[in-house]
N, C-alpha and C. Protein backbone atom coordinates (compact mmCIF):
# COMPACT_ATOMS: atom_id res chain seq x y z
N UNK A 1 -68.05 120.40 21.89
CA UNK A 1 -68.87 120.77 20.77
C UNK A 1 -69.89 119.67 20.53
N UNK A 2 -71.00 120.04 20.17
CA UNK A 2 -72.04 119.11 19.65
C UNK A 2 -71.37 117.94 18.72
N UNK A 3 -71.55 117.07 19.16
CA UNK A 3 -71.16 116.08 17.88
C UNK A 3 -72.55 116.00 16.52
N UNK A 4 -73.66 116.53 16.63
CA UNK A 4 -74.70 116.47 15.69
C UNK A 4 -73.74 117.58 14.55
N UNK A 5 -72.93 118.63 15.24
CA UNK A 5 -72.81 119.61 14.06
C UNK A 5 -71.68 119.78 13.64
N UNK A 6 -70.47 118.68 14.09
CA UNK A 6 -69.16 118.48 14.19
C UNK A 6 -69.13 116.93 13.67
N UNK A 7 -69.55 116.07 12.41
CA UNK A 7 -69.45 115.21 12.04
C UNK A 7 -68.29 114.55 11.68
N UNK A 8 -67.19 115.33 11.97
CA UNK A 8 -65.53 114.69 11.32
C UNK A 8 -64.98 113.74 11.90
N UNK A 9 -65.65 113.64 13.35
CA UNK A 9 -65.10 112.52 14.09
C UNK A 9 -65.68 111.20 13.90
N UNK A 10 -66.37 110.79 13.11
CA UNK A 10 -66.70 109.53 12.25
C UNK A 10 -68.33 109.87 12.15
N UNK A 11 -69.10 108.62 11.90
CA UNK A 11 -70.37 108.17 10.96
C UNK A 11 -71.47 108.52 12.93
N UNK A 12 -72.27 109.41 12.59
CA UNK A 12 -73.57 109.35 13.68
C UNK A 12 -73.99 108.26 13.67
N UNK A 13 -74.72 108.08 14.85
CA UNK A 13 -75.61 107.24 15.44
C UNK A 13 -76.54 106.90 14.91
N UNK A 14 -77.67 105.82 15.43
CA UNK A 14 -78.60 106.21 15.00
C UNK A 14 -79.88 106.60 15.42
N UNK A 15 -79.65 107.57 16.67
CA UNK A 15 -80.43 108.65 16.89
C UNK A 15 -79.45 109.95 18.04
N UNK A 16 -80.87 110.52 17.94
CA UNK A 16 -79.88 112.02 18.41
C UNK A 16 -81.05 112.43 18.76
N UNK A 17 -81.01 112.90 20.66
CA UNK A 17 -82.27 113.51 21.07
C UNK A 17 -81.29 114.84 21.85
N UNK A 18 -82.66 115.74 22.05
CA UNK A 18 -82.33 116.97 22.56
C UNK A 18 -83.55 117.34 23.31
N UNK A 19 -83.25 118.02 24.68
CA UNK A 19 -84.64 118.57 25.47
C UNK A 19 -84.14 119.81 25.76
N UNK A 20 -85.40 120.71 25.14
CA UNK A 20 -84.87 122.19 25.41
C UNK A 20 -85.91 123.30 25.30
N UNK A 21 -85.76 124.63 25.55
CA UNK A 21 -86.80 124.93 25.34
C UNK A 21 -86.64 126.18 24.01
N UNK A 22 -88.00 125.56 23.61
CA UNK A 22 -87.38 125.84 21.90
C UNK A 22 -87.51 127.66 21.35
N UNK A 23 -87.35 128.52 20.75
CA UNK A 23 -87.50 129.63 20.49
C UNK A 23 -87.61 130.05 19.43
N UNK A 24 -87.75 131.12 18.48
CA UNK A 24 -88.11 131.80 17.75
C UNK A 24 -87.10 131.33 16.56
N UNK A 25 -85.52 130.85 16.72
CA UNK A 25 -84.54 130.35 15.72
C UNK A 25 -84.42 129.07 15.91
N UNK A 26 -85.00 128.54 16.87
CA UNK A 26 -84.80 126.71 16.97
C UNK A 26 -84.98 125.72 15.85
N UNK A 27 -86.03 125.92 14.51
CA UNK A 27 -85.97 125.28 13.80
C UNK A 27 -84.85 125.22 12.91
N UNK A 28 -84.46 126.89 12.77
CA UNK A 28 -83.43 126.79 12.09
C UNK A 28 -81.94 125.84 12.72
N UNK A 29 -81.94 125.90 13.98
CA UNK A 29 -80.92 124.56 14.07
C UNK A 29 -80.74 123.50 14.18
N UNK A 30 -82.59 123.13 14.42
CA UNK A 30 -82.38 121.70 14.40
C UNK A 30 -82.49 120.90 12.83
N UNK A 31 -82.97 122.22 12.02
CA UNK A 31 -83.09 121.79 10.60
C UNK A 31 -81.49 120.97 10.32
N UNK A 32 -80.84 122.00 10.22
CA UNK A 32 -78.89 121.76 10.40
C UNK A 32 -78.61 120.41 10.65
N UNK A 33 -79.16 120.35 12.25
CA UNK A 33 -79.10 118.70 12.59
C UNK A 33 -79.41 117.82 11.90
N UNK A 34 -81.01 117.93 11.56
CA UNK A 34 -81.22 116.66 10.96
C UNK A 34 -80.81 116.52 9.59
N UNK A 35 -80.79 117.32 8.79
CA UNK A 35 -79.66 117.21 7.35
C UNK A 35 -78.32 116.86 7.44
N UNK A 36 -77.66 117.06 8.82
CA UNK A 36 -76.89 116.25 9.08
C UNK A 36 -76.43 114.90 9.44
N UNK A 37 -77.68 114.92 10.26
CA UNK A 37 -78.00 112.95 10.34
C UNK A 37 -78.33 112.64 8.95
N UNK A 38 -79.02 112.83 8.29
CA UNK A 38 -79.51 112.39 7.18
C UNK A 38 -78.83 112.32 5.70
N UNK A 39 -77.56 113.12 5.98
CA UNK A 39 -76.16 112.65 5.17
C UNK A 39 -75.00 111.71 5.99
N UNK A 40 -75.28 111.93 7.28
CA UNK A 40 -74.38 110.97 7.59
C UNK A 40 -75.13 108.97 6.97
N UNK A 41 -76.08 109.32 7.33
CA UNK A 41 -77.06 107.94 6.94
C UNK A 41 -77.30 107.80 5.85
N UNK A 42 -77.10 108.18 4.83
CA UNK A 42 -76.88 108.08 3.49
C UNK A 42 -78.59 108.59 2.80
N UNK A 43 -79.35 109.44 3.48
CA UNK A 43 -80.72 109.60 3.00
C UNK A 43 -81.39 110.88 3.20
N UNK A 44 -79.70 111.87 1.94
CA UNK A 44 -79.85 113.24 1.51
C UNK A 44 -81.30 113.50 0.81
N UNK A 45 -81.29 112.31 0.26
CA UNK A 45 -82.92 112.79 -0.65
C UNK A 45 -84.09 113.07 0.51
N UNK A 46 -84.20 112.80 1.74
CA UNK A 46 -85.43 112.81 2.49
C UNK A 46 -85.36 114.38 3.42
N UNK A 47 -83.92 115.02 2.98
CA UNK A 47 -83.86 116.12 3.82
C UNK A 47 -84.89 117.53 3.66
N UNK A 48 -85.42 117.87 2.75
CA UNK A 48 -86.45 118.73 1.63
C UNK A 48 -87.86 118.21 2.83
N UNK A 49 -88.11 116.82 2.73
CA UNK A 49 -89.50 116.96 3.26
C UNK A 49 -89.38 116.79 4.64
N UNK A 50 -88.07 116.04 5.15
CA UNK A 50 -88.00 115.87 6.58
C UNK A 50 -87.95 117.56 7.06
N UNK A 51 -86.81 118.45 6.45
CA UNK A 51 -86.99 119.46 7.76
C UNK A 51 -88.03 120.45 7.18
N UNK A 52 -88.69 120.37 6.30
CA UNK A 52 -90.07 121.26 6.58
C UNK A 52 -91.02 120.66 7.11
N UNK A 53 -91.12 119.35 7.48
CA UNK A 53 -92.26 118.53 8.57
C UNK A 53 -91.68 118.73 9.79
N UNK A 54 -90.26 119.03 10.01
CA UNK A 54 -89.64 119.71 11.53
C UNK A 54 -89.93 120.84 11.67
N UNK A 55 -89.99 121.36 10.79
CA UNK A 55 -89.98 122.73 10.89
C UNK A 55 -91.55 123.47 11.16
N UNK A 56 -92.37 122.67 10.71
CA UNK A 56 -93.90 122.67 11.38
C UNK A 56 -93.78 122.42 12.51
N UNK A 57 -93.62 121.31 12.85
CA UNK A 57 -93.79 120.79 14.34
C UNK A 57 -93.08 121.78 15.53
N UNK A 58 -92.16 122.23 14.89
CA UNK A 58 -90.94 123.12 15.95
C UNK A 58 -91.99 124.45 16.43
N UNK A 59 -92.89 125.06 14.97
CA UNK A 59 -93.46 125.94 14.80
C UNK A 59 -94.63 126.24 15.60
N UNK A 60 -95.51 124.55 15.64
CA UNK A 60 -96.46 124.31 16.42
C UNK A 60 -96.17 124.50 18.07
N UNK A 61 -94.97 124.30 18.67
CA UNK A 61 -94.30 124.18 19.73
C UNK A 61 -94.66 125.79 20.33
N UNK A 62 -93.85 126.20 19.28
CA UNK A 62 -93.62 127.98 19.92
C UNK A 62 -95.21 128.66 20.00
N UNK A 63 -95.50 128.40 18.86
CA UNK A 63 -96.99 129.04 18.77
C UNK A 63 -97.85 128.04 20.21
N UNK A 64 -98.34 127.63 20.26
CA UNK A 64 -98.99 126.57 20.93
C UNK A 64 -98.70 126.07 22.90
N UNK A 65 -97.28 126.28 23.38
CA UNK A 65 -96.99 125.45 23.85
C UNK A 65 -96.46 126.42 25.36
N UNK A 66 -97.47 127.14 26.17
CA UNK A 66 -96.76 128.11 26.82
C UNK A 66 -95.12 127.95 27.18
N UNK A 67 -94.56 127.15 27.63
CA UNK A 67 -93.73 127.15 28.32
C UNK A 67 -92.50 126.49 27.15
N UNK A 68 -93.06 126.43 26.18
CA UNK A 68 -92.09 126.28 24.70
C UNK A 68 -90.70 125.15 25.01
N UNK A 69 -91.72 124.44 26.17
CA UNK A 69 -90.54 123.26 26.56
C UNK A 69 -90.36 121.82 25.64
N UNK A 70 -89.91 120.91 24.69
CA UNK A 70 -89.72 120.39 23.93
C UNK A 70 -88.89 119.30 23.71
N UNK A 71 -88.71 117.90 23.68
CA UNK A 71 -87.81 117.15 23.34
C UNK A 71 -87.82 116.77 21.70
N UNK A 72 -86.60 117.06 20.81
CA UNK A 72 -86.69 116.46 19.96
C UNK A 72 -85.79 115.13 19.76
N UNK A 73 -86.40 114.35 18.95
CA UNK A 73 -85.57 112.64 18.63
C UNK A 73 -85.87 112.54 17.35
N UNK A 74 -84.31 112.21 17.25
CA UNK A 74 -84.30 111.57 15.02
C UNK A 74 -84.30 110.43 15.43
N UNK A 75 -84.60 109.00 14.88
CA UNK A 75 -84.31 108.33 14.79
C UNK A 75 -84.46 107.02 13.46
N UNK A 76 -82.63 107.04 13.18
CA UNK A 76 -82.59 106.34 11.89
C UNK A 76 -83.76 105.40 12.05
N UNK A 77 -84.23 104.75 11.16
CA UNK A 77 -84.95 103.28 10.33
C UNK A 77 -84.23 102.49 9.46
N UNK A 78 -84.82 101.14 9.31
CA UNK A 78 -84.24 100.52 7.93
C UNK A 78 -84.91 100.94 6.84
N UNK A 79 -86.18 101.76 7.12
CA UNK A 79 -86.42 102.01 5.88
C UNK A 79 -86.87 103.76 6.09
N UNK A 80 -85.89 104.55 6.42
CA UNK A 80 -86.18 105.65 6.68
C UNK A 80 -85.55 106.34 8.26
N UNK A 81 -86.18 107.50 7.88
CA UNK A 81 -85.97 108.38 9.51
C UNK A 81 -88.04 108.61 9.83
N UNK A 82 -87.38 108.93 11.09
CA UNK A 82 -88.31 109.26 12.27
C UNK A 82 -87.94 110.44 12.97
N UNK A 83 -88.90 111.04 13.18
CA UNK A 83 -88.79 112.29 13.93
C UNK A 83 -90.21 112.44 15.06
N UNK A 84 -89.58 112.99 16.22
CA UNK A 84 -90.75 112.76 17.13
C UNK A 84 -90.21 114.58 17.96
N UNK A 85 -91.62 114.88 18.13
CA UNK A 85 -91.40 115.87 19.07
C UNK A 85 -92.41 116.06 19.96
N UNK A 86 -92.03 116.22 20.84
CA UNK A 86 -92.53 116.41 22.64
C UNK A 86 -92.51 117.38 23.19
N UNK A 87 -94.06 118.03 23.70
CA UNK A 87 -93.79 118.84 24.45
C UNK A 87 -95.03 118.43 25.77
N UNK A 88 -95.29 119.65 26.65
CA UNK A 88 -95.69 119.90 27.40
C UNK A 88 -97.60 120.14 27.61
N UNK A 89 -97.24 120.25 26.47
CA UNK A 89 -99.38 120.36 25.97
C UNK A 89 -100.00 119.49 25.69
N UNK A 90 -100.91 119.17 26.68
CA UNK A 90 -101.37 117.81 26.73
C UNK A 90 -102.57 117.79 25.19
N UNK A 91 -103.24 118.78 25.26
CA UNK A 91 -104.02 118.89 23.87
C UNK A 91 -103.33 118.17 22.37
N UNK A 92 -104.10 117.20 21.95
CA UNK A 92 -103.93 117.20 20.74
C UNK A 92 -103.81 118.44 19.78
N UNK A 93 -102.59 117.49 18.28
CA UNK A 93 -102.81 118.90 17.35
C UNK A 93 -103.98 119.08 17.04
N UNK A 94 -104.04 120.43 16.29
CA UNK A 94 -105.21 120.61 15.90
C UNK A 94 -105.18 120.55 14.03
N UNK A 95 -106.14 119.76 13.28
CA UNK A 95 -105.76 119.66 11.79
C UNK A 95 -106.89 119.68 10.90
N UNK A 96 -106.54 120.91 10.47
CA UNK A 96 -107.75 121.70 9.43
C UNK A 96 -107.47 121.83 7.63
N UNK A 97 -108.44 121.17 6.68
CA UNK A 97 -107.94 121.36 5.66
C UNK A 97 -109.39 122.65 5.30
N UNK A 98 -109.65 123.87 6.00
CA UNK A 98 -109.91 124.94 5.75
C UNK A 98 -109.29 125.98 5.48
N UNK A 99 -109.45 126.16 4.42
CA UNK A 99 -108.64 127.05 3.67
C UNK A 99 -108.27 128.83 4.50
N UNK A 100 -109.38 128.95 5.41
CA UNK A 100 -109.33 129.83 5.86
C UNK A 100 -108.92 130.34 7.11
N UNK A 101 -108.55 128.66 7.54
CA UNK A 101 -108.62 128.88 9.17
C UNK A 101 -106.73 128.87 9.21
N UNK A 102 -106.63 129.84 10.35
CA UNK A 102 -104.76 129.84 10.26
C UNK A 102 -104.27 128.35 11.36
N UNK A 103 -105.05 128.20 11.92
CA UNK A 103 -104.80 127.05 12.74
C UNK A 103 -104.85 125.74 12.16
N UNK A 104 -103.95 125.21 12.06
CA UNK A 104 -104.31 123.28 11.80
C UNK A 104 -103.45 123.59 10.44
N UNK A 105 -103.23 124.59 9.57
CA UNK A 105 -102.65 123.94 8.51
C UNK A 105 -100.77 123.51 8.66
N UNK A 106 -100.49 123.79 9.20
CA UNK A 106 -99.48 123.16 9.44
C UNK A 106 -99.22 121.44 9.33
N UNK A 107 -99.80 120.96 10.34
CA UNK A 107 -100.23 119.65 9.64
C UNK A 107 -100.81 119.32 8.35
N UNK A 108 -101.71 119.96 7.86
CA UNK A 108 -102.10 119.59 6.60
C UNK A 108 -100.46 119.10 5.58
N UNK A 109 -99.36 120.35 6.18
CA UNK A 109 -97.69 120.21 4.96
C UNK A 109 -97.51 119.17 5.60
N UNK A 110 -97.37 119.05 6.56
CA UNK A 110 -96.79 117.69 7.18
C UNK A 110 -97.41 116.13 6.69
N UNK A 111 -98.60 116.01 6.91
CA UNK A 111 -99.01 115.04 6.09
C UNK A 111 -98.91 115.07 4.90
N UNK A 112 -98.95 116.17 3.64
CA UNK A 112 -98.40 116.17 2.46
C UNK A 112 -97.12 115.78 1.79
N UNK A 113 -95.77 116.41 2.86
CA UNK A 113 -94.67 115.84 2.61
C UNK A 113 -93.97 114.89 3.32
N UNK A 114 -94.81 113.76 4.47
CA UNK A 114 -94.13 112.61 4.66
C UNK A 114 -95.19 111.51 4.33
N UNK A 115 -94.61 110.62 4.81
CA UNK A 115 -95.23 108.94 4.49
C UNK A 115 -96.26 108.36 5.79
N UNK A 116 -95.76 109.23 7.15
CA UNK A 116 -96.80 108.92 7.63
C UNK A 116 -96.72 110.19 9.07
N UNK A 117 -97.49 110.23 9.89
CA UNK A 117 -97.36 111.21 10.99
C UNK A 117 -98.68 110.62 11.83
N UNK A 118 -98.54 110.99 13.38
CA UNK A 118 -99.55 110.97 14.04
C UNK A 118 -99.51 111.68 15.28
N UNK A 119 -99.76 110.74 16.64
CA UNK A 119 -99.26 111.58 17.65
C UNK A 119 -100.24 110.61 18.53
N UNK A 120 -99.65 111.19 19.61
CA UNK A 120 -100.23 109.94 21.05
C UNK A 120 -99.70 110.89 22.60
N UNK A 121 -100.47 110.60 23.61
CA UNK A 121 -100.08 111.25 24.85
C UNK A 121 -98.67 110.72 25.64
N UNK A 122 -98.15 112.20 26.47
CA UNK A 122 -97.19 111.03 26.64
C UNK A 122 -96.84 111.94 28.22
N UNK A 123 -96.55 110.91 28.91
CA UNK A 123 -95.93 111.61 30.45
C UNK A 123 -94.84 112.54 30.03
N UNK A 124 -94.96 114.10 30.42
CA UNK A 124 -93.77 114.78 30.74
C UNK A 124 -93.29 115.41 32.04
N UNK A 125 -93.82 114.95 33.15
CA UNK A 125 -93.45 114.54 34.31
C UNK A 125 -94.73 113.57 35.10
N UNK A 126 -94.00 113.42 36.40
CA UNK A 126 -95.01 112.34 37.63
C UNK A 126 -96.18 112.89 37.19
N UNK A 127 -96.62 114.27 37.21
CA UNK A 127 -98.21 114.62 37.58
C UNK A 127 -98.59 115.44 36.62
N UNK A 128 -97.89 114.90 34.97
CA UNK A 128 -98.47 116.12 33.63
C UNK A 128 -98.20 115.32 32.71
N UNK A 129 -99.24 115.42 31.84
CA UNK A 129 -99.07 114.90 30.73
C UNK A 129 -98.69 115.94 29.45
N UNK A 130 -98.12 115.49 28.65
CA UNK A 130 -98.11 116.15 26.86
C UNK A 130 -97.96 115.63 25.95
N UNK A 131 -97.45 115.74 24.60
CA UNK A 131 -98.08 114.89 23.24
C UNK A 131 -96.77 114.76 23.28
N UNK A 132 -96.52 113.58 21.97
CA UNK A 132 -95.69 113.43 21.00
C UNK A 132 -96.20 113.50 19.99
N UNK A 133 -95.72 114.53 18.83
CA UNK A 133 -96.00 114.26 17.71
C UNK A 133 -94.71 113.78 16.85
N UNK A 134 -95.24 113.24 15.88
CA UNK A 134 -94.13 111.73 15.00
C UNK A 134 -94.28 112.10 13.88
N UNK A 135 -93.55 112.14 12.36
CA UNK A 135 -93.43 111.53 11.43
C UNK A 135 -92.56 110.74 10.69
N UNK A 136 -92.78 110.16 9.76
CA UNK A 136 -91.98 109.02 9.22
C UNK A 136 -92.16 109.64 7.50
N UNK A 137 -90.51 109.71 7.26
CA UNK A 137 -89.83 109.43 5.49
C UNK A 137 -89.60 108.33 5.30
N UNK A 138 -89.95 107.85 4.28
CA UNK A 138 -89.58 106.68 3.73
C UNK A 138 -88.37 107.15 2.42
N UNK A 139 -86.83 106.18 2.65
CA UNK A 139 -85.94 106.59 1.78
C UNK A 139 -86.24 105.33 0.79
N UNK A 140 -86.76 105.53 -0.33
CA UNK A 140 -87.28 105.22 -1.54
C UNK A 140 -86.25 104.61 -2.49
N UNK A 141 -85.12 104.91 -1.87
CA UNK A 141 -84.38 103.60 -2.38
C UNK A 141 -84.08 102.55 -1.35
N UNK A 142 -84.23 102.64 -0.22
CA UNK A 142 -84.02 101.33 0.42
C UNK A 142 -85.25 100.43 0.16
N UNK A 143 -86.55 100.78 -0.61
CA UNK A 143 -87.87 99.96 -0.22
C UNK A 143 -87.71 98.92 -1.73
């Protein structure tokens, strides 16, 4: 069994990656996950903005990403979590604060409900490149 969704056997790590290819219910389980890291780590309060900034990014994946191939990584902080996701599309996101356009607002929530986000290229094999996109919670009582 997953140890991300079977926590009884003591305190998580402090990170937890997964490569997969993501689908139409994927956010809904990795949401699970990371509210689960994020009580095991003592930083229930960051779960609200962390998995709806996952839950964009997961979103951006499917919509965006032909081959809907994906690595995700939590990874604790001292002053927070991190979340990074990877896929296969070498294109930057795209980020629109037009009210009209259906593309780009996704990021717009994402930058609204964390502390920071970006993104950078990244090898996903010898002869292809694709992004990582990142954001960062800050747990507001450790600062």
């Amino acid at each position: 069994m997953n140890h991300a969704t079977d926590p009884q056997g003591g305190p998580l790590g402090p990170r937890y990656g997964i490569s997969f290819t993501l689908g139409d219910h994927s956010a809904q389980h990795l949401r699970r996950i990371l509210r689960t890291y994020l009580g095991s780590w003592g930083m229930d309060d960051l779960s609200d903005s962390a998995t709806l900034a996952l839950t964009e990014l997961v979103a951006n994946v499917v919509r965006h990403v032909p081959d809907r191939r994906a690595i995700v990584l939590l990874l604790r902080q001292p002053h927070g979590v991190r979340v990074e996701v990877t896929d296969t599309e070498p294109r930057g996101p795209e980020f629109s604060t037009a009210v009209d356009e259906e593309r780009g607002r996704g990021l717009l929530i994402v930058e609204a409900v964390t502390d920071r986000w970006g993104w950078y290229r990244t090898p996903t094999h010898p002869t292809h490149t694709g992004k990582t996109v990142w954001f960062e919670c800050d747990n507001k009582e450790s600062l």
